[in-house]
C-alpha atoms as a PDB file:
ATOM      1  CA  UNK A   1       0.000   0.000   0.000  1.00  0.00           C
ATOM      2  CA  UNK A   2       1.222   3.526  -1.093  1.00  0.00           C
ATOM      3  CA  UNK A   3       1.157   6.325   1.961  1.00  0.00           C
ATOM      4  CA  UNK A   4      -0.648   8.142   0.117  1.00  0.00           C
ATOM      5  CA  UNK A   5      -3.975   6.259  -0.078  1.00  0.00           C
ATOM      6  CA  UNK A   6      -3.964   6.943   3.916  1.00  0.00           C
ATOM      7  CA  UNK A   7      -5.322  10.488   3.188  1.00  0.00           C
ATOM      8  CA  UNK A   8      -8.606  11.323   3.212  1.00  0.00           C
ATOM      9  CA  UNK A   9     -10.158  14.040   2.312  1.00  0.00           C
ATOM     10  CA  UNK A  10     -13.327  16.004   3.660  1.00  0.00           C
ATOM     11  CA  UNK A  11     -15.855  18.048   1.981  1.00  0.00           C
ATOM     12  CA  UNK A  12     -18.383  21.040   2.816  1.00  0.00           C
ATOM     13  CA  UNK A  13     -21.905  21.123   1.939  1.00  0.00           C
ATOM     14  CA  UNK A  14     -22.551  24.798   0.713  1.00  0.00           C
ATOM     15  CA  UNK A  15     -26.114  25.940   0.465  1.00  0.00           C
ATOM     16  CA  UNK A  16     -26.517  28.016  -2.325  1.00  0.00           C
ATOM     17  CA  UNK A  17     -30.313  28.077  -1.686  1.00  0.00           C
ATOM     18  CA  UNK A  18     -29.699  29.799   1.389  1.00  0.00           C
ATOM     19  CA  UNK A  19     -28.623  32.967  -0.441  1.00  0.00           C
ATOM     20  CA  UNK A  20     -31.547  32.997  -2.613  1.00  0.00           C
ATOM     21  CA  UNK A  21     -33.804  32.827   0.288  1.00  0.00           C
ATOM     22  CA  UNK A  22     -35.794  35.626   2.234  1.00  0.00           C
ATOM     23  CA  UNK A  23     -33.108  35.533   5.403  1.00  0.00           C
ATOM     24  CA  UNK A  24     -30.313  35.166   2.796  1.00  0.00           C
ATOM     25  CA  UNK A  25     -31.074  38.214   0.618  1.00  0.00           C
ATOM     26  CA  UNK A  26     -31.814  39.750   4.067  1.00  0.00           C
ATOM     27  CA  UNK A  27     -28.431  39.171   5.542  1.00  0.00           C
ATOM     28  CA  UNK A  28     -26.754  39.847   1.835  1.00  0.00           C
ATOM     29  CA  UNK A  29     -28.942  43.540   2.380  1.00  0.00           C
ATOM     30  CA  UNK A  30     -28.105  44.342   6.101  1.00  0.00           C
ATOM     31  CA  UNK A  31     -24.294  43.378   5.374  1.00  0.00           C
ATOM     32  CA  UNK A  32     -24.311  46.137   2.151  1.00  0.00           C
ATOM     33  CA  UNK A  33     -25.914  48.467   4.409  1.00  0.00           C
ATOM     34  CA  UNK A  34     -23.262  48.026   7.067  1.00  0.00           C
ATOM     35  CA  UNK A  35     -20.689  48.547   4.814  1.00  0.00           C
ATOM     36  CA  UNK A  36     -22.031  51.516   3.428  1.00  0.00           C
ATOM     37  CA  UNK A  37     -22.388  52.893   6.604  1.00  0.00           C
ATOM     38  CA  UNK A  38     -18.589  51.726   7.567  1.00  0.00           C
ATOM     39  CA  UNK A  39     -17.322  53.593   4.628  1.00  0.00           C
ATOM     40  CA  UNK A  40     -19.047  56.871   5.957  1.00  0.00           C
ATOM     41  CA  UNK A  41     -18.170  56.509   9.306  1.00  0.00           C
ATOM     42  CA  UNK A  42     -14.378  55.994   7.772  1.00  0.00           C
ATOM     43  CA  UNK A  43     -15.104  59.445   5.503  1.00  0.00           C
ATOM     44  CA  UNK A  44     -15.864  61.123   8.798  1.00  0.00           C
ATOM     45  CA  UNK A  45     -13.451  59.537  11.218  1.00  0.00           C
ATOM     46  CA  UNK A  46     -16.023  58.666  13.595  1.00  0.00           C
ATOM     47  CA  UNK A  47     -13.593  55.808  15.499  1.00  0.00           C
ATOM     48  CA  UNK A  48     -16.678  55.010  17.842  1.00  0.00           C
ATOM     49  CA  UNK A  49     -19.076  54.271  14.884  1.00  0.00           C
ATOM     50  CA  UNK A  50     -16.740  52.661  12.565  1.00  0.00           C
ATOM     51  CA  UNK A  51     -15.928  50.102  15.754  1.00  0.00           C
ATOM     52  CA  UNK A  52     -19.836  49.334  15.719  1.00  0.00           C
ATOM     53  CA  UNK A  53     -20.459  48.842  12.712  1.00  0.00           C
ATOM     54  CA  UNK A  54     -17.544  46.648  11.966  1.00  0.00           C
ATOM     55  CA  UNK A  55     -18.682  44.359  15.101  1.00  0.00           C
ATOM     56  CA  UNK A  56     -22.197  44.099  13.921  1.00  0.00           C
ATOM     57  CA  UNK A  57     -20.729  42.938  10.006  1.00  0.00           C
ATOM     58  CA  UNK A  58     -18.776  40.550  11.503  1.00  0.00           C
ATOM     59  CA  UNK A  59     -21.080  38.855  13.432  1.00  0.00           C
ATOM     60  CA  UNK A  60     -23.690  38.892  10.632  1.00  0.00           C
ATOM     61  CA  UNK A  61     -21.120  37.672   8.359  1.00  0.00           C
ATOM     62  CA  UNK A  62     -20.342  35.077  11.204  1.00  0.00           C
ATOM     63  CA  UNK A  63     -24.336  33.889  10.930  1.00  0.00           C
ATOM     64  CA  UNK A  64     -24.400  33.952   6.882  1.00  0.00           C
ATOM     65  CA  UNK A  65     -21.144  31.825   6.730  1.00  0.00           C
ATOM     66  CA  UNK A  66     -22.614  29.358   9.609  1.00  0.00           C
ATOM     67  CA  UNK A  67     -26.010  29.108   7.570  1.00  0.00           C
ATOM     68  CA  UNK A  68     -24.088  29.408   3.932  1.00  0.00           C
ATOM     69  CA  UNK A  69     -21.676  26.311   5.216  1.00  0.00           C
ATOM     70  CA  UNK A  70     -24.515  24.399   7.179  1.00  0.00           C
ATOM     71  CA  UNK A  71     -22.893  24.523  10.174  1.00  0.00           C
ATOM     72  CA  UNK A  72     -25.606  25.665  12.327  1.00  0.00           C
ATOM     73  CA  UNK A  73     -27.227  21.654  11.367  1.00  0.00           C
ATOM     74  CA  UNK A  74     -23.524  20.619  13.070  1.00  0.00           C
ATOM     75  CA  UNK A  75     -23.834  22.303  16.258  1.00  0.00           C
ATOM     76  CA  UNK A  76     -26.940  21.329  17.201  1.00  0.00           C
ATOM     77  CA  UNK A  77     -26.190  22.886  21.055  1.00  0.00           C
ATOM     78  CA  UNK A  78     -27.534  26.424  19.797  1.00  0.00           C
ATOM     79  CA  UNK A  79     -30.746  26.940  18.843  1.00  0.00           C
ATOM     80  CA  UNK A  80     -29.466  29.051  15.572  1.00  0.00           C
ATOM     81  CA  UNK A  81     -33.208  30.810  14.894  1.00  0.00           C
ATOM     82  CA  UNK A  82     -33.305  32.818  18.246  1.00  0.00           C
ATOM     83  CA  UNK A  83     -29.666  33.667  17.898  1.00  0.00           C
ATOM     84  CA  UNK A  84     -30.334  35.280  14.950  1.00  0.00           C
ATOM     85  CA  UNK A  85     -33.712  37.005  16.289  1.00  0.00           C
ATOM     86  CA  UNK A  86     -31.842  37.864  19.498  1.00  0.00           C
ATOM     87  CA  UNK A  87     -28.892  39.400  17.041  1.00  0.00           C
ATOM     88  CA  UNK A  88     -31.442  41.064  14.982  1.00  0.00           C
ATOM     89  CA  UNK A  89     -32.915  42.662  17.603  1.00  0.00           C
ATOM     90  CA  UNK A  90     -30.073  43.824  19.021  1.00  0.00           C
ATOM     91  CA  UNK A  91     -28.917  45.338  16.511  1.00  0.00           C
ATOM     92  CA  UNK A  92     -32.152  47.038  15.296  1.00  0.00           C
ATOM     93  CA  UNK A  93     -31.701  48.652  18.935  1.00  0.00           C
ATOM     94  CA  UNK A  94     -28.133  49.516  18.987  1.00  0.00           C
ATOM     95  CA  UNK A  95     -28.546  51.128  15.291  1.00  0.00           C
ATOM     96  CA  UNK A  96     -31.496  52.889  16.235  1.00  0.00           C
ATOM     97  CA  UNK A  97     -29.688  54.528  19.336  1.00  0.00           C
ATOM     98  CA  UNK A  98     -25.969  55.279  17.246  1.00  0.00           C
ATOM     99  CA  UNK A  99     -27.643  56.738  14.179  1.00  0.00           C
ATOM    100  CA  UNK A 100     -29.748  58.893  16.656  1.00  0.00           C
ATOM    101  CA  UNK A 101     -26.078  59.842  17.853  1.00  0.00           C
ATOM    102  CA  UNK A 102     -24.907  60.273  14.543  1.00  0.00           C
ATOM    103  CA  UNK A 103     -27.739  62.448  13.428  1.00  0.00           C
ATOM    104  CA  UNK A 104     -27.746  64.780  16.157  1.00  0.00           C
ATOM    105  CA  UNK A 105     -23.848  65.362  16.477  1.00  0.00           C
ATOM    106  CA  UNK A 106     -22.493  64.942  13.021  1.00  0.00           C
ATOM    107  CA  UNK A 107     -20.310  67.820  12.053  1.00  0.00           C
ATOM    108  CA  UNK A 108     -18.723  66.016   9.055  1.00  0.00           C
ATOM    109  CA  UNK A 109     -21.499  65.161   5.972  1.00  0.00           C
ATOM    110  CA  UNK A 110     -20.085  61.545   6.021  1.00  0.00           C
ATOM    111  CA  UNK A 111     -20.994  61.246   9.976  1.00  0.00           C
ATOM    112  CA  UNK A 112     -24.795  62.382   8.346  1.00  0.00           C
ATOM    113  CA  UNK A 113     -24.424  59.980   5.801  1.00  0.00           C
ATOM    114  CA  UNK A 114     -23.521  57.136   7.992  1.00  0.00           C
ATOM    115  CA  UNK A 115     -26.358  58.032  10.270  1.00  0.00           C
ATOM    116  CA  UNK A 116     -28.709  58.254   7.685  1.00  0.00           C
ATOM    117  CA  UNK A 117     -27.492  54.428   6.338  1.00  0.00           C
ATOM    118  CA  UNK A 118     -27.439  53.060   9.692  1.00  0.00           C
ATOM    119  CA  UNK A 119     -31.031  54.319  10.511  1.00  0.00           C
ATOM    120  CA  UNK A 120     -32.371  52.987   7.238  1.00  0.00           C
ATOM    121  CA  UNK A 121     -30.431  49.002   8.373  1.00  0.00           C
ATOM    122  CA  UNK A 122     -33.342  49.558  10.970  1.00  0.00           C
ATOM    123  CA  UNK A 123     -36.419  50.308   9.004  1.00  0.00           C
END
């Protein structure tokens, strides 16, 4: 026997589907809108708004990638759909209360901007 027919090698389901779906398109949407708000926050060098917004797209990209890779079926010790209620809502919250921020203290048109595109990741 060759050493080399020891090696195995594993695979990763990938649902496409998922990113066709109503909570894929939705977490395709909220991530564009986080980025667009990023890149404002950037414009404006708002450090305490560019830190929230990069937290929230990384743990929505954290919950597309677990759902994209079906990993959420591996780890079955989370209940994945109010995880992703409890992050939704949380979220909805904190961006409600920073663009509120935003709004009412920008002095730079890209801290108005980013306010503007975080409010509307609420609505």
């Amino acid at each position: 026997m060759s050493e080399y027919q020891d090696i195995r090698t594993t695979t990763m389901d990938v649902d496409i589907g998922f990113l066709k779906s109503k909570r894929g398109v939705l977490k395709l949407a909220e991530m564009m809108t986080l980025l667009v708000g990023f890149v404002c926050f950037i414009a404006a060098s708002r450090s305490e708004h560019i830190t929230a917004t990069v937290i929230e797209f990384l743990i929505t990209l954290f919950l597309l990638l677990m759902y994209l890779f079906k990993l959420n079926k591996k780890l079955t010790f989370f209940f994945w759909p109010l995880i992703d209620a409890f992050n939704s809502v949380f979220a909805a919250v904190y961006f409600i209360v920073l663009s509120m921020i935003a709004l009412r203290t920008y002095t730079v048109t890209g801290t108005l901007v980013g306010g503007l595109a975080s409010f509307q990741l609420c609505c």
